[in-house]
N, C-alpha and C. Protein backbone atom coordinates (compact mmCIF):
# COMPACT_ATOMS: atom_id res chain seq x y z
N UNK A 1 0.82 -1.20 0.00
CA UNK A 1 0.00 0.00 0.00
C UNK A 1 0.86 1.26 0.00
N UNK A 2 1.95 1.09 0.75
CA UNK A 2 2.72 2.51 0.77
C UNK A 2 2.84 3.29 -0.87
N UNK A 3 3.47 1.72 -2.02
CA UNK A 3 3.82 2.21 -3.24
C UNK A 3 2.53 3.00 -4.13
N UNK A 4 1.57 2.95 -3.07
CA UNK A 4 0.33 3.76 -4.08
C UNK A 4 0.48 5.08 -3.49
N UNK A 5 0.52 4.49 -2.35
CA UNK A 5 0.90 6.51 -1.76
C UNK A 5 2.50 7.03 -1.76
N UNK A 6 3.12 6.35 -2.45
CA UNK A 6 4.46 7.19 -2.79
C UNK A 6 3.91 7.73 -4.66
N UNK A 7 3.24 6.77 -5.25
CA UNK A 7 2.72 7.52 -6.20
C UNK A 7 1.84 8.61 -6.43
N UNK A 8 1.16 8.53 -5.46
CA UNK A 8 0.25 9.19 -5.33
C UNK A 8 0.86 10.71 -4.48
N UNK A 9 1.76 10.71 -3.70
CA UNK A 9 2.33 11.53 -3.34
C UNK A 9 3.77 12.29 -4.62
N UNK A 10 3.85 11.42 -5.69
CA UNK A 10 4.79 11.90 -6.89
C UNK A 10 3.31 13.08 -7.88
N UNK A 11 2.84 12.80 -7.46
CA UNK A 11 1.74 13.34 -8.80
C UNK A 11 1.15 14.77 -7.60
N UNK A 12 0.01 14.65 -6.57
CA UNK A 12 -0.10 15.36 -5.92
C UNK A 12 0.19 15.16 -4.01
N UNK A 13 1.55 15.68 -3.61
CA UNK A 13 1.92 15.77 -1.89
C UNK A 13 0.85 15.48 -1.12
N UNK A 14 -0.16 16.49 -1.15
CA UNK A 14 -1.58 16.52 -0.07
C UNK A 14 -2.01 15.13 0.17
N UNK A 15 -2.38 14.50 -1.29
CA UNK A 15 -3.05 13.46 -1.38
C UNK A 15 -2.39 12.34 -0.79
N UNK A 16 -0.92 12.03 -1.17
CA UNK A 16 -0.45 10.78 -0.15
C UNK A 16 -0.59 11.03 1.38
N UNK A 17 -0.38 12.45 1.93
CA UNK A 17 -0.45 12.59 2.70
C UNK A 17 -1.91 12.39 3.43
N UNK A 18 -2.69 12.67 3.16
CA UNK A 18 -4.15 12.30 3.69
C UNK A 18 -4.14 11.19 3.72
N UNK A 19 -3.96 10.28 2.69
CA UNK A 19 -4.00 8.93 2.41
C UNK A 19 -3.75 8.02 3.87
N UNK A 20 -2.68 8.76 4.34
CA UNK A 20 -1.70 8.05 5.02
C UNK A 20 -2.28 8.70 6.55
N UNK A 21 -2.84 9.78 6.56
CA UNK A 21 -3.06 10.36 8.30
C UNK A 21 -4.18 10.84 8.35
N UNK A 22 -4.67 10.95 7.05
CA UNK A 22 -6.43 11.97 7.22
C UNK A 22 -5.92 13.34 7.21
N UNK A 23 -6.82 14.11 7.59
CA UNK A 23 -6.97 15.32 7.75
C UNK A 23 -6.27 15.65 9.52
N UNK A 24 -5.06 15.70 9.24
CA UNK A 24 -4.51 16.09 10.55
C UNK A 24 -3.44 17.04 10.20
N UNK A 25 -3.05 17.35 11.78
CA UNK A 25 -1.95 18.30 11.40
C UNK A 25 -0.53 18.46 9.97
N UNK A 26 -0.30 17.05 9.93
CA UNK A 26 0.67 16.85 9.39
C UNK A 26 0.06 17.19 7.36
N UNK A 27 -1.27 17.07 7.34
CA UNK A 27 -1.88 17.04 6.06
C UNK A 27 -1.75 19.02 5.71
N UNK A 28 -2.45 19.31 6.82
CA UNK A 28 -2.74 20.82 6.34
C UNK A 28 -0.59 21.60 6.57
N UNK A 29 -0.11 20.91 7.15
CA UNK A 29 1.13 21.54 7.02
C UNK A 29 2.21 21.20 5.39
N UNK A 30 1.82 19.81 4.95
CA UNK A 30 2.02 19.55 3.77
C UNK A 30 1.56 20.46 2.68
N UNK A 31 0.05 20.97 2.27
CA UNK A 31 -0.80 21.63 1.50
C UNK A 31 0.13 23.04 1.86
N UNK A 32 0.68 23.28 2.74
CA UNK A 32 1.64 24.72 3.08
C UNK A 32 2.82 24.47 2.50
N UNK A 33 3.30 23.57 2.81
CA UNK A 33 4.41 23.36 1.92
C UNK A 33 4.58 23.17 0.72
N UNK A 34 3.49 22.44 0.39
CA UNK A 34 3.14 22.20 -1.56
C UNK A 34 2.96 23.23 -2.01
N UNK A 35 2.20 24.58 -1.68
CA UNK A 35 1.87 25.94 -1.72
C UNK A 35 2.86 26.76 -2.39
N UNK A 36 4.07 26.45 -0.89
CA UNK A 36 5.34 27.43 -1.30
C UNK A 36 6.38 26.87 -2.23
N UNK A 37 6.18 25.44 -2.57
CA UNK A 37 6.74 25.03 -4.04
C UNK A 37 6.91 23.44 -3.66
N UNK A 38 6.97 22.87 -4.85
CA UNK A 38 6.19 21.42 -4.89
C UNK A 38 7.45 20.25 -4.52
N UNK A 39 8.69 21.00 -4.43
CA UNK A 39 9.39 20.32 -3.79
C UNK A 39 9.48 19.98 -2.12
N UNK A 40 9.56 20.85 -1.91
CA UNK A 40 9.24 20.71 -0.06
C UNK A 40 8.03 20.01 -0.02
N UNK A 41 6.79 20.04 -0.52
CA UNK A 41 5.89 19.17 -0.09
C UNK A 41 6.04 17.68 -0.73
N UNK A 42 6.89 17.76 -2.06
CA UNK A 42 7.03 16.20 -1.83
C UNK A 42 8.25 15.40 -1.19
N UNK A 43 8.90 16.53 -0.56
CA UNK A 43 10.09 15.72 0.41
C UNK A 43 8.83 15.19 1.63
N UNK A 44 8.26 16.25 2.43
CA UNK A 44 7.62 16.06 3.34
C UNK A 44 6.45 14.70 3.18
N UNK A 45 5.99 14.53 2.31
CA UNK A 45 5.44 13.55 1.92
C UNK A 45 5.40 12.33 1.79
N UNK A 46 7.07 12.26 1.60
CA UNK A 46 7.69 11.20 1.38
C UNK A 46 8.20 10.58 2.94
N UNK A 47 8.61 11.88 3.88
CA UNK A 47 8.96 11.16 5.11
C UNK A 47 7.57 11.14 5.79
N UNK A 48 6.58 11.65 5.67
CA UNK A 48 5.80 11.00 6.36
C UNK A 48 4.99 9.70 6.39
N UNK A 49 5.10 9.37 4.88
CA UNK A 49 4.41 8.05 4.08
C UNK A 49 5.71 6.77 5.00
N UNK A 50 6.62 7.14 4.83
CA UNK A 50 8.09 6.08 5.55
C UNK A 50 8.21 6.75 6.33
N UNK A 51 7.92 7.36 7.34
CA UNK A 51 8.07 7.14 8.78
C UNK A 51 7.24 6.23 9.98
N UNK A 52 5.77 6.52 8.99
CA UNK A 52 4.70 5.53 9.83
C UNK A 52 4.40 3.85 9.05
């Protein structure tokens, strides 16, 4: 399951990220980071999908 949300986090950050925690802190701080440019939100994305 992770490899759908590492894809899914290559195409749009937010979305793996919800995928993976819902609508929690860590989601709406991603959508901030995807905001200010699409790299930081898909680093962040990526450690949160492989951290849990």
């Amino acid at each position: 399951m992770d490899i759908i949300r590492l894809i899914f986090s290559v195409i749009i950050p937010p979305l793996g990220v919800f995928l993976q925690v819902g609508l929690g802190a860590q989601f709406w701080l991603n959508v901030l980071l995807t905001l200010l440019g699409y790299i930081p939100g898909l680093i962040h994305a990526i450690y949160v999908i492989l951290s849990r």
